[in-house]
Each structure stands twice: as C-alpha cells, then as structure tokens.
C-alpha atoms as a PDB file:
ATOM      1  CA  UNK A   1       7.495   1.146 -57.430  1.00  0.00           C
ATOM      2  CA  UNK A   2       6.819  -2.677 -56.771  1.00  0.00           C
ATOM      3  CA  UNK A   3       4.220  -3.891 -58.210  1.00  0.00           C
ATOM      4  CA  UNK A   4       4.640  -7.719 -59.002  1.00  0.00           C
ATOM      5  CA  UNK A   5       3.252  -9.508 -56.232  1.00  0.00           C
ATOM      6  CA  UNK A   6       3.763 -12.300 -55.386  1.00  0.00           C
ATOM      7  CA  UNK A   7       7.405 -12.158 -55.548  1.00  0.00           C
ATOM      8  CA  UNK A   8       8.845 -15.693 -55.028  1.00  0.00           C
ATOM      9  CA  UNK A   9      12.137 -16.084 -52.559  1.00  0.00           C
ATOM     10  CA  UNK A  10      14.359 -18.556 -50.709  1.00  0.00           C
ATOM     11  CA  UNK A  11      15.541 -18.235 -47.165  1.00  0.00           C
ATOM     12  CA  UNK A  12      18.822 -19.741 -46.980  1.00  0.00           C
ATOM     13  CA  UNK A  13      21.703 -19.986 -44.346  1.00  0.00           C
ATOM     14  CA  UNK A  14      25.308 -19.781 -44.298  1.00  0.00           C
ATOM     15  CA  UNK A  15      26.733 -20.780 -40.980  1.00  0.00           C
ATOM     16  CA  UNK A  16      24.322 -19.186 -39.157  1.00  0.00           C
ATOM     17  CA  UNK A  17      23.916 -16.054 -41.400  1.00  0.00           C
ATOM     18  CA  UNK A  18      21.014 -15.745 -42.908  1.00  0.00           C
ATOM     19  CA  UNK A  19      19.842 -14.126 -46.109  1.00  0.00           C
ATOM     20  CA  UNK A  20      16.626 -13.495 -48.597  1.00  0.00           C
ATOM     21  CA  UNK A  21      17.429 -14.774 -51.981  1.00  0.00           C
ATOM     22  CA  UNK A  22      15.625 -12.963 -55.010  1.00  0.00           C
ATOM     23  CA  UNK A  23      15.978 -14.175 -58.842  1.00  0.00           C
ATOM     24  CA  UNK A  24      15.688 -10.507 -59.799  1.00  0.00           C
ATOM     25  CA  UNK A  25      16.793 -10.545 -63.748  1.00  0.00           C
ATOM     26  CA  UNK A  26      12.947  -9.445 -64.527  1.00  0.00           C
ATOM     27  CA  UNK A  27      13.765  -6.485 -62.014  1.00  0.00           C
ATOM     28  CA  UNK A  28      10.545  -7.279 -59.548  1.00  0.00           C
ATOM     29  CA  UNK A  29      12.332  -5.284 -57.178  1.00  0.00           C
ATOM     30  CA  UNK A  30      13.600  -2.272 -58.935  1.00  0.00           C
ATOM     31  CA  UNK A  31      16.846  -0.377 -58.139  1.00  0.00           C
ATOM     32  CA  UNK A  32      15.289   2.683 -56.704  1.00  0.00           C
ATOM     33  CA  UNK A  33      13.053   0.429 -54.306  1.00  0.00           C
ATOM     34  CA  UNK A  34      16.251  -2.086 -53.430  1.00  0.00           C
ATOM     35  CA  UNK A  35      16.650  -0.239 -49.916  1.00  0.00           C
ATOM     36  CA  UNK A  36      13.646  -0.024 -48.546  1.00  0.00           C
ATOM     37  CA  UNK A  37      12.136  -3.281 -49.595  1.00  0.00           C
ATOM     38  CA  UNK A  38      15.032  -4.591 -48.024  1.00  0.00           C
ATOM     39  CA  UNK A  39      14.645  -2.697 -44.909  1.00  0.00           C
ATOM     40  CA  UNK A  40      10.829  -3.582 -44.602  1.00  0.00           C
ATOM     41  CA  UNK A  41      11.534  -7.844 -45.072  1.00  0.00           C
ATOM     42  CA  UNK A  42      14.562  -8.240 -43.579  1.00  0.00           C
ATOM     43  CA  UNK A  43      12.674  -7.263 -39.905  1.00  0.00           C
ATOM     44  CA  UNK A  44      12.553 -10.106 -37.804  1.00  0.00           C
ATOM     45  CA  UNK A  45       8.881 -11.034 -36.472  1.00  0.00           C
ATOM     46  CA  UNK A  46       6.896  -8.223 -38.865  1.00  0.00           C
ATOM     47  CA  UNK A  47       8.575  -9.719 -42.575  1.00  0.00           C
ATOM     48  CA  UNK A  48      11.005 -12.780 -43.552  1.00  0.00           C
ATOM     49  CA  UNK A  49      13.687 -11.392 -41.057  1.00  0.00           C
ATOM     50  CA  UNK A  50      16.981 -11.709 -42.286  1.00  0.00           C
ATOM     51  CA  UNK A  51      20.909 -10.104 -42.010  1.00  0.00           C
ATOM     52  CA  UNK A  52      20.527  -9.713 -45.440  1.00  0.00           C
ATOM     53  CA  UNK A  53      18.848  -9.326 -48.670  1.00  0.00           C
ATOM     54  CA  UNK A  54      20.646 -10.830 -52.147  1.00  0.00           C
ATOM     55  CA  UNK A  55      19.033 -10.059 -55.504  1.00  0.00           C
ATOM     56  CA  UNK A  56      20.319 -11.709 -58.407  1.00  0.00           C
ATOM     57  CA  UNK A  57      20.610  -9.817 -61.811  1.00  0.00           C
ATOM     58  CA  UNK A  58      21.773  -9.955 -65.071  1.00  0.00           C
ATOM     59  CA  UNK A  59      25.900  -9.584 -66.033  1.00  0.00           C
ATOM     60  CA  UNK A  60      27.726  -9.164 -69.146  1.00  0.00           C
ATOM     61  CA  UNK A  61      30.611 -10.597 -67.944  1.00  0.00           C
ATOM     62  CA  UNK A  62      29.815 -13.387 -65.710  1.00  0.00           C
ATOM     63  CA  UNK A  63      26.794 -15.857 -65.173  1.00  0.00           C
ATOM     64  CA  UNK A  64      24.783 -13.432 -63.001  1.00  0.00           C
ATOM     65  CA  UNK A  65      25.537 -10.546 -60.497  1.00  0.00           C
ATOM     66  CA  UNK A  66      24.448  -9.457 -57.330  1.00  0.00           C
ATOM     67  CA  UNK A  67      23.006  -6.794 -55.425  1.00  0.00           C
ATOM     68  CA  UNK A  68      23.794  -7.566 -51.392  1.00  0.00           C
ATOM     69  CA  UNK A  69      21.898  -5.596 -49.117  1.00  0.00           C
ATOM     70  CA  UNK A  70      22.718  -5.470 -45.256  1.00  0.00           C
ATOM     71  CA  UNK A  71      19.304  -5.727 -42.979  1.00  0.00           C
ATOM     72  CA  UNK A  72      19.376  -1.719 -42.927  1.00  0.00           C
ATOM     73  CA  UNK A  73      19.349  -1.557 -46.625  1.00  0.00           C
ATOM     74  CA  UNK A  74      22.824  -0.410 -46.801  1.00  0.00           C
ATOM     75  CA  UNK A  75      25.014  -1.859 -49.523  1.00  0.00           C
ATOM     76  CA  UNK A  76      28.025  -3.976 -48.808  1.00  0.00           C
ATOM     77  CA  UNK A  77      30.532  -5.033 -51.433  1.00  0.00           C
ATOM     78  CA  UNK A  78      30.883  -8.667 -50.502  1.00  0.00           C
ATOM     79  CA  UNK A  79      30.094 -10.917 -47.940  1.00  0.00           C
ATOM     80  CA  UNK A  80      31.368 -14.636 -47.926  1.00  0.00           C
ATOM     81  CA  UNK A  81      28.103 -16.449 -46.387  1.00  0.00           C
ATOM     82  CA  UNK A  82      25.962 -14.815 -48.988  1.00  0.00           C
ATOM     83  CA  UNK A  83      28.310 -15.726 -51.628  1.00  0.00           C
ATOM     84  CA  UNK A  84      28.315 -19.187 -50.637  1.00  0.00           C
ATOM     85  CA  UNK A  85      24.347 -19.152 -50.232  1.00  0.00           C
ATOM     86  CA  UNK A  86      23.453 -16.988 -53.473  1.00  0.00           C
ATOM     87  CA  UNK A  87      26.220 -19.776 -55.101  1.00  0.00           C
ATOM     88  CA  UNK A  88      24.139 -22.615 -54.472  1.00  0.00           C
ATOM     89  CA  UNK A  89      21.018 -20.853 -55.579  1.00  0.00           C
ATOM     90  CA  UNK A  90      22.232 -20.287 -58.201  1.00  0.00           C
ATOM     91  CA  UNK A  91      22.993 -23.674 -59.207  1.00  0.00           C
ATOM     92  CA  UNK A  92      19.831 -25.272 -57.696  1.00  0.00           C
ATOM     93  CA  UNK A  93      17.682 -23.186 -60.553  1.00  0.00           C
ATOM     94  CA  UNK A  94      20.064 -23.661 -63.453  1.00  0.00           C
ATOM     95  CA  UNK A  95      21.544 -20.484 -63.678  1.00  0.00           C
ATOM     96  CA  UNK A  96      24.892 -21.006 -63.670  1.00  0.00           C
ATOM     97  CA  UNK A  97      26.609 -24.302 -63.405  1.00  0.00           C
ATOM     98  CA  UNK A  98      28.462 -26.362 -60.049  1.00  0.00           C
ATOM     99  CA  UNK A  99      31.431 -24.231 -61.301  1.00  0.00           C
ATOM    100  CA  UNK A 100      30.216 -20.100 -61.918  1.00  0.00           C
ATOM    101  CA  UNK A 101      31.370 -16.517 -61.581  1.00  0.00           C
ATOM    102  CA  UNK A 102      29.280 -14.029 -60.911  1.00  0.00           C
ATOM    103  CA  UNK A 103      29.682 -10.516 -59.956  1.00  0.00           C
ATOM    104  CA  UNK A 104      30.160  -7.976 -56.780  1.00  0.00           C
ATOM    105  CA  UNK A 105      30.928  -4.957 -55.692  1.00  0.00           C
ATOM    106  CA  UNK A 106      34.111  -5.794 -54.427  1.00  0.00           C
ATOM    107  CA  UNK A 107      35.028  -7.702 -57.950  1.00  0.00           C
ATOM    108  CA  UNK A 108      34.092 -11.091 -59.840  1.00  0.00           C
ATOM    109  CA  UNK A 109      33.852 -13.847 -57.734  1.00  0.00           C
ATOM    110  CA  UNK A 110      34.668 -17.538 -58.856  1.00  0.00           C
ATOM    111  CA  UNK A 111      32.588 -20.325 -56.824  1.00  0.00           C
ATOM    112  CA  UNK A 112      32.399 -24.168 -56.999  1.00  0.00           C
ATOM    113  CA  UNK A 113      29.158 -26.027 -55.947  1.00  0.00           C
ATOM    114  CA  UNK A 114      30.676 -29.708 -54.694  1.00  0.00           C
ATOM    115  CA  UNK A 115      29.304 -32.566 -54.771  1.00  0.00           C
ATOM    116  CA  UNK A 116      27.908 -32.968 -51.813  1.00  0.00           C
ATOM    117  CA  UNK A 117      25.575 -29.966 -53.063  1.00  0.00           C
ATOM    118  CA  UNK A 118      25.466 -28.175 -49.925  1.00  0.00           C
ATOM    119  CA  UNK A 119      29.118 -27.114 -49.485  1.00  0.00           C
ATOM    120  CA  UNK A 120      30.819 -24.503 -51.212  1.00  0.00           C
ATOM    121  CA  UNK A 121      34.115 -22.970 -52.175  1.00  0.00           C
ATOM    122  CA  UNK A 122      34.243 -19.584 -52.836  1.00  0.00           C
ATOM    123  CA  UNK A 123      37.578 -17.978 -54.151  1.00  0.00           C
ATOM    124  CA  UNK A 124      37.630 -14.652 -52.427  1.00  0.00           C
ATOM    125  CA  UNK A 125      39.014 -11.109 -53.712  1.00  0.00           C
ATOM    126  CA  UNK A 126      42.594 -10.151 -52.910  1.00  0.00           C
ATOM    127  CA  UNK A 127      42.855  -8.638 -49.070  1.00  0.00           C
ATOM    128  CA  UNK A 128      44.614  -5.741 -49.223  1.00  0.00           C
ATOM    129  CA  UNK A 129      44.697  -2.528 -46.702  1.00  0.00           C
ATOM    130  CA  UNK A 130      46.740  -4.501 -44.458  1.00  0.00           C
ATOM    131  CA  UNK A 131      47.089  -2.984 -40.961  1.00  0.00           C
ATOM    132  CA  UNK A 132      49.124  -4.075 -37.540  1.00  0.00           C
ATOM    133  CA  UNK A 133      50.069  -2.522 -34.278  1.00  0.00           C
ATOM    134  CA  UNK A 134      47.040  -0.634 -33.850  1.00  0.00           C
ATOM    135  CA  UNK A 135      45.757  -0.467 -30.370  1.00  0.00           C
ATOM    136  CA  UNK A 136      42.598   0.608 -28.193  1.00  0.00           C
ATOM    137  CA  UNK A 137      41.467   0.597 -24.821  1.00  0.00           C
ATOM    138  CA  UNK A 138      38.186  -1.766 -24.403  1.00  0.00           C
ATOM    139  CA  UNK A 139      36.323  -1.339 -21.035  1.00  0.00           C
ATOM    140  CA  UNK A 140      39.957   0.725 -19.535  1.00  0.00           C
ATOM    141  CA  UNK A 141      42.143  -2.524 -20.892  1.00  0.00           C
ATOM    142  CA  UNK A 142      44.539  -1.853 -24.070  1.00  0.00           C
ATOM    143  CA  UNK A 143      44.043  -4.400 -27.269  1.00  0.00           C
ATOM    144  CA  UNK A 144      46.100  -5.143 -30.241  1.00  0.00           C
ATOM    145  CA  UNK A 145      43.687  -4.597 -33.099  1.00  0.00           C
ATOM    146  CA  UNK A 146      44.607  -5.942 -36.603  1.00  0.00           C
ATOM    147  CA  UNK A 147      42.835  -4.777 -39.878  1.00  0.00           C
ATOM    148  CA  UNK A 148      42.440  -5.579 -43.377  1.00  0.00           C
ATOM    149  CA  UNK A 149      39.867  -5.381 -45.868  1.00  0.00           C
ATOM    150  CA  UNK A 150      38.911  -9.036 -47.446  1.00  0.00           C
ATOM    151  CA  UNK A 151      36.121  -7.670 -49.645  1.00  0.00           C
ATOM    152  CA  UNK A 152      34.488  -5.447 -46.275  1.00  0.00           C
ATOM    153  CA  UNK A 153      36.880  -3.599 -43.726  1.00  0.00           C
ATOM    154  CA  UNK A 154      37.515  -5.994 -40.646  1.00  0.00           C
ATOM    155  CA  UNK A 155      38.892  -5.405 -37.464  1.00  0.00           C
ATOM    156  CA  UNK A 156      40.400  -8.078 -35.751  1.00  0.00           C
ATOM    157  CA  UNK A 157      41.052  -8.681 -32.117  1.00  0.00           C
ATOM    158  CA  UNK A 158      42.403 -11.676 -29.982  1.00  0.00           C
ATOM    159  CA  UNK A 159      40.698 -12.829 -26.899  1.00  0.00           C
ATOM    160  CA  UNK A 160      41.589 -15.572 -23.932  1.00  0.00           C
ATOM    161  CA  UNK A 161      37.903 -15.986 -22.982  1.00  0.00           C
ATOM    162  CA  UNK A 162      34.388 -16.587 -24.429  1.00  0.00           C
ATOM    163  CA  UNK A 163      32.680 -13.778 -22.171  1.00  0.00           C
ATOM    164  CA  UNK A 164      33.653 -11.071 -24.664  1.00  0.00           C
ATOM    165  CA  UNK A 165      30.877  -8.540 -24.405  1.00  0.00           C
ATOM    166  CA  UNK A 166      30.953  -8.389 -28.902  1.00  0.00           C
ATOM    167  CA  UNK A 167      27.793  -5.736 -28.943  1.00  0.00           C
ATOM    168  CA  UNK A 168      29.680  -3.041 -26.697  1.00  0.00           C
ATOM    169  CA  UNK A 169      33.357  -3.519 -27.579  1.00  0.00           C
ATOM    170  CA  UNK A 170      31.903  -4.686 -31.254  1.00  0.00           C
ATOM    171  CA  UNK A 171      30.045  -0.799 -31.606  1.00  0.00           C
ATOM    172  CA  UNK A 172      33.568   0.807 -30.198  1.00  0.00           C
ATOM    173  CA  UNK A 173      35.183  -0.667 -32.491  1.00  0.00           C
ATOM    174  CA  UNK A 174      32.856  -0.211 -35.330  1.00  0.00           C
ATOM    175  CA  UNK A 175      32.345   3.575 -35.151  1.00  0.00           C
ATOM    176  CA  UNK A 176      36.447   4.161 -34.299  1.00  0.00           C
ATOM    177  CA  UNK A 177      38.143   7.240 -35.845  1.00  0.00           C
ATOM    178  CA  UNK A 178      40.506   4.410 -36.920  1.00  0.00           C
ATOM    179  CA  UNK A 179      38.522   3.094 -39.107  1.00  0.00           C
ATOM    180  CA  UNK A 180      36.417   6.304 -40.301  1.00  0.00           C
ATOM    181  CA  UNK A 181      34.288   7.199 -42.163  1.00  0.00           C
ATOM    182  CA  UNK A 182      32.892   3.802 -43.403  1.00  0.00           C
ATOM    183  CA  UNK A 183      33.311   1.865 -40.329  1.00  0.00           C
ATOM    184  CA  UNK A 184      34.149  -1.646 -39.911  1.00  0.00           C
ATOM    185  CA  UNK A 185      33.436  -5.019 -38.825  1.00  0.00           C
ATOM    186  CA  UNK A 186      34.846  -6.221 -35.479  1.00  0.00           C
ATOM    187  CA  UNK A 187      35.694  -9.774 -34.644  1.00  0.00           C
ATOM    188  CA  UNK A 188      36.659 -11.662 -31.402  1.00  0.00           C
ATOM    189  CA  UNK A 189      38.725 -14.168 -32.167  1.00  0.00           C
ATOM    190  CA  UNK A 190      39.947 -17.098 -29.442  1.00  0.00           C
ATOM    191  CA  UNK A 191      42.468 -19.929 -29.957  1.00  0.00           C
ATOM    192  CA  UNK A 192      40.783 -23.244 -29.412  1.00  0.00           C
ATOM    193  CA  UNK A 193      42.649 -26.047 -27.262  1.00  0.00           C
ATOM    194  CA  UNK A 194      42.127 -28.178 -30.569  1.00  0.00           C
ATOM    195  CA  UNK A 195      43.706 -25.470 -32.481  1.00  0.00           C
ATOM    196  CA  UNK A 196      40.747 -24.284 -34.440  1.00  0.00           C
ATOM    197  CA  UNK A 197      39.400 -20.570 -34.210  1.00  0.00           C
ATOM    198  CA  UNK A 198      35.934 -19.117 -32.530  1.00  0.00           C
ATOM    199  CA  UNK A 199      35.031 -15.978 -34.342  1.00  0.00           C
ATOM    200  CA  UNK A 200      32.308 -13.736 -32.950  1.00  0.00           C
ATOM    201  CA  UNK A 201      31.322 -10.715 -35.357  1.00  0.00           C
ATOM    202  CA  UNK A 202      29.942  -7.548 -34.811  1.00  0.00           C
ATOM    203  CA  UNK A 203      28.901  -6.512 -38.210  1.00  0.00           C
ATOM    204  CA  UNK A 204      27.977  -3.309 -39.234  1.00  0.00           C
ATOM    205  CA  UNK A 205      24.342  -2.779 -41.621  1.00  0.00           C
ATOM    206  CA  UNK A 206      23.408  -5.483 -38.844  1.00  0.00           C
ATOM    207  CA  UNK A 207      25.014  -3.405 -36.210  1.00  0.00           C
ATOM    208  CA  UNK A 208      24.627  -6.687 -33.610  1.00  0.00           C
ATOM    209  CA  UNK A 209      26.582  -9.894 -33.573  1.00  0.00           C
ATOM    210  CA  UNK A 210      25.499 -12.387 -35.925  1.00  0.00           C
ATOM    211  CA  UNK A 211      25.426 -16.091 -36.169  1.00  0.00           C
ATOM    212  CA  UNK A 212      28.750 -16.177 -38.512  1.00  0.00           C
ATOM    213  CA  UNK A 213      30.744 -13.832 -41.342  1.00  0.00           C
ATOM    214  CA  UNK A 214      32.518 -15.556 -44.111  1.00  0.00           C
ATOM    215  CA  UNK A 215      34.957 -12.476 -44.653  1.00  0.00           C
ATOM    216  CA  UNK A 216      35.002 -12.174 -40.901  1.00  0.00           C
ATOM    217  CA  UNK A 217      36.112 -15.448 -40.578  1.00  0.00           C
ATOM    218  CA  UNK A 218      39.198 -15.347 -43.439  1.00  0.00           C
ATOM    219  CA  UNK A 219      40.666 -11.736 -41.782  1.00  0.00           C
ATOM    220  CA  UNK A 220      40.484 -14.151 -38.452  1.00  0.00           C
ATOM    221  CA  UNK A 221      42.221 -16.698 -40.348  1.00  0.00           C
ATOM    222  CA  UNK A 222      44.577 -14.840 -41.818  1.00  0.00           C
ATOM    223  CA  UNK A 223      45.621 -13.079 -38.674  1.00  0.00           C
ATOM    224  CA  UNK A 224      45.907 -16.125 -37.023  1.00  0.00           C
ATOM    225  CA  UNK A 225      48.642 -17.439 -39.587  1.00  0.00           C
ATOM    226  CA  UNK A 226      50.665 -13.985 -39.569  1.00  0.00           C
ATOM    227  CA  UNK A 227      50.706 -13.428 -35.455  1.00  0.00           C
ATOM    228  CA  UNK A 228      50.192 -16.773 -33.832  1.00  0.00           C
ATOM    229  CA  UNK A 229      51.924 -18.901 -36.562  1.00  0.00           C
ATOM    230  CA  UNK A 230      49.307 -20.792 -37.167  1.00  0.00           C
ATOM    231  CA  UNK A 231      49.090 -23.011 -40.866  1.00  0.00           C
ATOM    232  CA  UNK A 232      46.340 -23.538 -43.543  1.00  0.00           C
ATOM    233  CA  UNK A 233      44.204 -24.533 -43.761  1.00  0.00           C
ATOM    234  CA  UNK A 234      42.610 -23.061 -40.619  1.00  0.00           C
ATOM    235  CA  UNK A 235      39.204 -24.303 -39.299  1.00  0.00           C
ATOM    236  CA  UNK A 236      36.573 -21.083 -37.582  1.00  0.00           C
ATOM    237  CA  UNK A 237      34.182 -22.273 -35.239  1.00  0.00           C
ATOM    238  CA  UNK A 238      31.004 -19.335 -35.504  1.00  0.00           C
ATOM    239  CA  UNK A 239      29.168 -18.383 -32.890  1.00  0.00           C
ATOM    240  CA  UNK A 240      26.151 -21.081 -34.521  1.00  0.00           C
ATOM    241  CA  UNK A 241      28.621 -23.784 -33.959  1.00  0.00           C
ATOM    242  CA  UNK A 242      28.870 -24.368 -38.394  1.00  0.00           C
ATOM    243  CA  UNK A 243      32.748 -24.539 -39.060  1.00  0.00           C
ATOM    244  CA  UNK A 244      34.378 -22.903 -42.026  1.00  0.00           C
ATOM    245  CA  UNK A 245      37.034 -24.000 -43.858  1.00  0.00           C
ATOM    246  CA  UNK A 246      39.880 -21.181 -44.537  1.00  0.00           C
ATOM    247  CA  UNK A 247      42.563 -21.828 -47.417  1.00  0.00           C
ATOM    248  CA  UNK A 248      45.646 -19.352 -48.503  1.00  0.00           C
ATOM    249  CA  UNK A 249      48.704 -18.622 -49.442  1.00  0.00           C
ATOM    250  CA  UNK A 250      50.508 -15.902 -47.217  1.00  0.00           C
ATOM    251  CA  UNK A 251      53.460 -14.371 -48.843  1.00  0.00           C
ATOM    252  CA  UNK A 252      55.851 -11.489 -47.032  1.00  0.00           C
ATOM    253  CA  UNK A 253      54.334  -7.890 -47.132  1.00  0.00           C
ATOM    254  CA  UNK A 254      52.035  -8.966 -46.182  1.00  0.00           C
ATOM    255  CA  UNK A 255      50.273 -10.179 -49.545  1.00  0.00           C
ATOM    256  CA  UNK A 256      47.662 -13.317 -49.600  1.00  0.00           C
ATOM    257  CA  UNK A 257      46.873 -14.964 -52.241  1.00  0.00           C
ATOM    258  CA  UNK A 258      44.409 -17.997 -53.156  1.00  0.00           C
ATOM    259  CA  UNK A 259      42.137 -17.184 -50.557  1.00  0.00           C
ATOM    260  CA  UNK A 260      39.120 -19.674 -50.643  1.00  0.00           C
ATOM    261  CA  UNK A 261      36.613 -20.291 -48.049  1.00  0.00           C
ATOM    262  CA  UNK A 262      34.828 -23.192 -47.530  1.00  0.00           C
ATOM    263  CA  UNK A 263      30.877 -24.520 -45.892  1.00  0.00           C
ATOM    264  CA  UNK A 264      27.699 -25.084 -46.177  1.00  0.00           C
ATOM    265  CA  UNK A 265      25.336 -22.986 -47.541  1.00  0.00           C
ATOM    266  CA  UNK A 266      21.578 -24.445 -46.897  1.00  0.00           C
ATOM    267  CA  UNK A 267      17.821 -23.830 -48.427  1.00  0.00           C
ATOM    268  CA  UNK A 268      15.498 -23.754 -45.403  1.00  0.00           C
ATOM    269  CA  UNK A 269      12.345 -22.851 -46.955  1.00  0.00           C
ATOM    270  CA  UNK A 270      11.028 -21.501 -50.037  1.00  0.00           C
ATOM    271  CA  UNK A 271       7.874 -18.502 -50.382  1.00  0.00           C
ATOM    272  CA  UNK A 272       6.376 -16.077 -52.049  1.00  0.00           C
ATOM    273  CA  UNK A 273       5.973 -12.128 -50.485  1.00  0.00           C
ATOM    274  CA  UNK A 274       2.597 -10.840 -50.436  1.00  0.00           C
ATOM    275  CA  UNK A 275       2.694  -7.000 -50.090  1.00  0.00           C
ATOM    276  CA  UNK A 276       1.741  -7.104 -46.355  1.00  0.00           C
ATOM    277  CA  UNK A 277       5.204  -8.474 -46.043  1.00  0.00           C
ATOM    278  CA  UNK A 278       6.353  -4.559 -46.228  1.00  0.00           C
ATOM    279  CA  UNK A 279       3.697  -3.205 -44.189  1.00  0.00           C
END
C-alpha cells in the first residue's frame, strides 16, 4: 500500500513520448502497487497523463535500474525514449554520471549524457528475432511486413503516403496471429524526398499512436538499410516532428551490431502527487 505522500516526480519527453519519472530506491511506490498506480497517473486529464511510468531503483550491478511501465500498467522490457529520458534524470540528480549503465528488462543498458545536456546516446540491446517476407492484407491491399525485436517486438511496414490510417492497420497488426501471443508494435514507415525516415507507431500498453518510439524508430532504421539500401547513420522524423539519430553496424544474417540511438530527452516540469492524483 502507498502511503508516502507527497511523492515527488518529473514529467519529461523524449521526442514526443512522454513519461513519469520516479526516484523510487526508498520504494514509495512498492512492487505490488507498481501497476495500478501507474494505471491511475498515467490518465490523461484525471492524473499526470503519460505513455508511461519509469521508477528508478536500486542495482547491484549497474548505477540504478528500472521498472518501465506502459500507460496500462503493463510491463515492457525496454523502450528507447524512456531510456534516453530516465538517462538524463538520472544525471540531473547525481545518480549516476554523463556516462552510466543501468538496468532493464531486456538487459544492461550503457548511456552517455552529452554535453549539450539534453541529448543522449543510448547503446541499445542486440536485435535479434529477425523476420522478412511476411505479408498481410491491410484494408483488402497485401503489405510486406518486416519484424524484429530491438528490446520490444516491432513490426515494420513501408508506406508511399502520410494518410496511413496507424490506429486501424496499427491494432491489425498488433493483435496478428503472426506475432502471438505477446503482440507487437507496428510502425509506418515513409521514405522522405531528403532521404530521412517518418515513423508513425502504434504501440501496444498505449494501444494508440504516439508522438515517437525510440525502438520503433531503430527496427525502422534498420529495415531501411537492409531493403532500401539505405546507410548510417539514418535520421527518423516522429510523428512530433523531434528527429532521432540511428547508428549501426549491419553485418550478413542478418546480425546488427553497435546499435545507438540518438535525441533529446527534455524536463518539462517538476511535482509532487497528492493522493487525489489516483482517485
């Protein structure tokens, strides 16, 4: 049961995706109450609102670790906005320095505060589960679909025009026997005449399109270097207009390696969460 209140928090953004950002090491928000206190403040208008709830906690192996939390209070192993934002926190209140790791689900992640302050890198976890050739009919029209999982499952689709309709195909595509039974994340991905990417995500815990996805964005990125030839690094355009930076190394099998992303990850305000924030 929580029953520290206030419980002090920072709103931050990465790219357009936006998260709650807890110092939890004195375990304010206890494990067993993790889901549903995220749940209650991540609703938009009645709490905070957010996509996303990140509680920082103690690690034996690293500087800190997280717990991520997707608005329904369902766990996901990584996510590379959060990562960047809950990397910046961390530095901001000393704890972990401009060069940390800290840990996730999907593994220990290595992250680099520049000096700007506001951009990060983030060196992500291997993608593996590589998948090509798969196809589905969208609205009676047959797509390619390309998969792999770059810390979350992500589907990946090419487009020709910005009128994709991302909440219906994005939900056909999240809840396909393809990708059973955990689901995926779907992204609509078109070719820019200046040669950068737009990515719009459907993700799944949000089940909506959101402003940006960091892991979105490197499956998008790394698709776009194995089936339109396109070279690193590769700059995504999100759906909030931010742009992230995509670096890698693609090797035959396919295999990447030294996969970093790149942006800014922003404080907009700081507070502290009455209880009535959960009522």
């Amino acid at each position: 049961m929580i029953s520290s209140f206030p419980i002090a928090f920072e709103k931050m953004n990465g790219t357009g995706n936006d998260f709650i950002v807890i110092d939890n090491r004195n375990t304010a928000v206890p494990l067993e109450d993790q889901s549903e206190f995220t749940r209650k403040v991540c609703r938009r208008m009645f709490s905070v609102g957010a996509d996303g709830l990140i509680l920082i906690e103690e690690s034996s192996e690293a500087d800190f670790s997280w717990k991520f939390y997707n608005a329904d209070g369902s766990v996901a192993e990584m996510c590379g906005n959060g990562a960047r934002c809950v990397a910046r926190f961390a530095f901001r209140h000393n704890i972990a320095g401009a060069k940390m790791k800290f840990e996730t689900t999907a593994g220990v992640i290595e992250a680099e505060v520049l000096a700007d302050d506001e951009i990060v890198r983030l060196e992500m976890t291997r993608p593996f589960d590589f998948r090509l050739g798969l196809s589905m009919s969208l609205d009676g029209e047959e797509h390619e679909v390309a998969f792999v999982n770059t810390g979350v499952p992500h589907a990946v689709i090419f487009v020709e025009k910005d009128d994709t309709p991302v909440k219906k195909w994005g939900r056909k595509v999240r809840f396909h026997e393809f990708f059973e039974p955990k689901g995926t994340n779907a992204n609509f991905v078109r070719v820019l005449d200046d040669g950068r990417l737009q990515v719009r995500t459907y993700e799944r815990g949000v089940e909506d399109e959101t402003m940006a996805c960091g892991t979105g964005a490197v499956a998008a990125a790394l698709f776009a270097a194995m089936q339109r030839g396109m070279d690193t690094p590769i700059e995504v355009v999100t759906s909030g207009g931010d742009v992230l930076t995509i670096l890698f190394d693609l090797l035959d099998g396919p295999v990447a390696e030294n996969v970093f992303l790149q942006g800014a990850a922003r404080c907009i305000y700081e507070g502290q969460l009455t209880a009535e924030a959960l009522l």
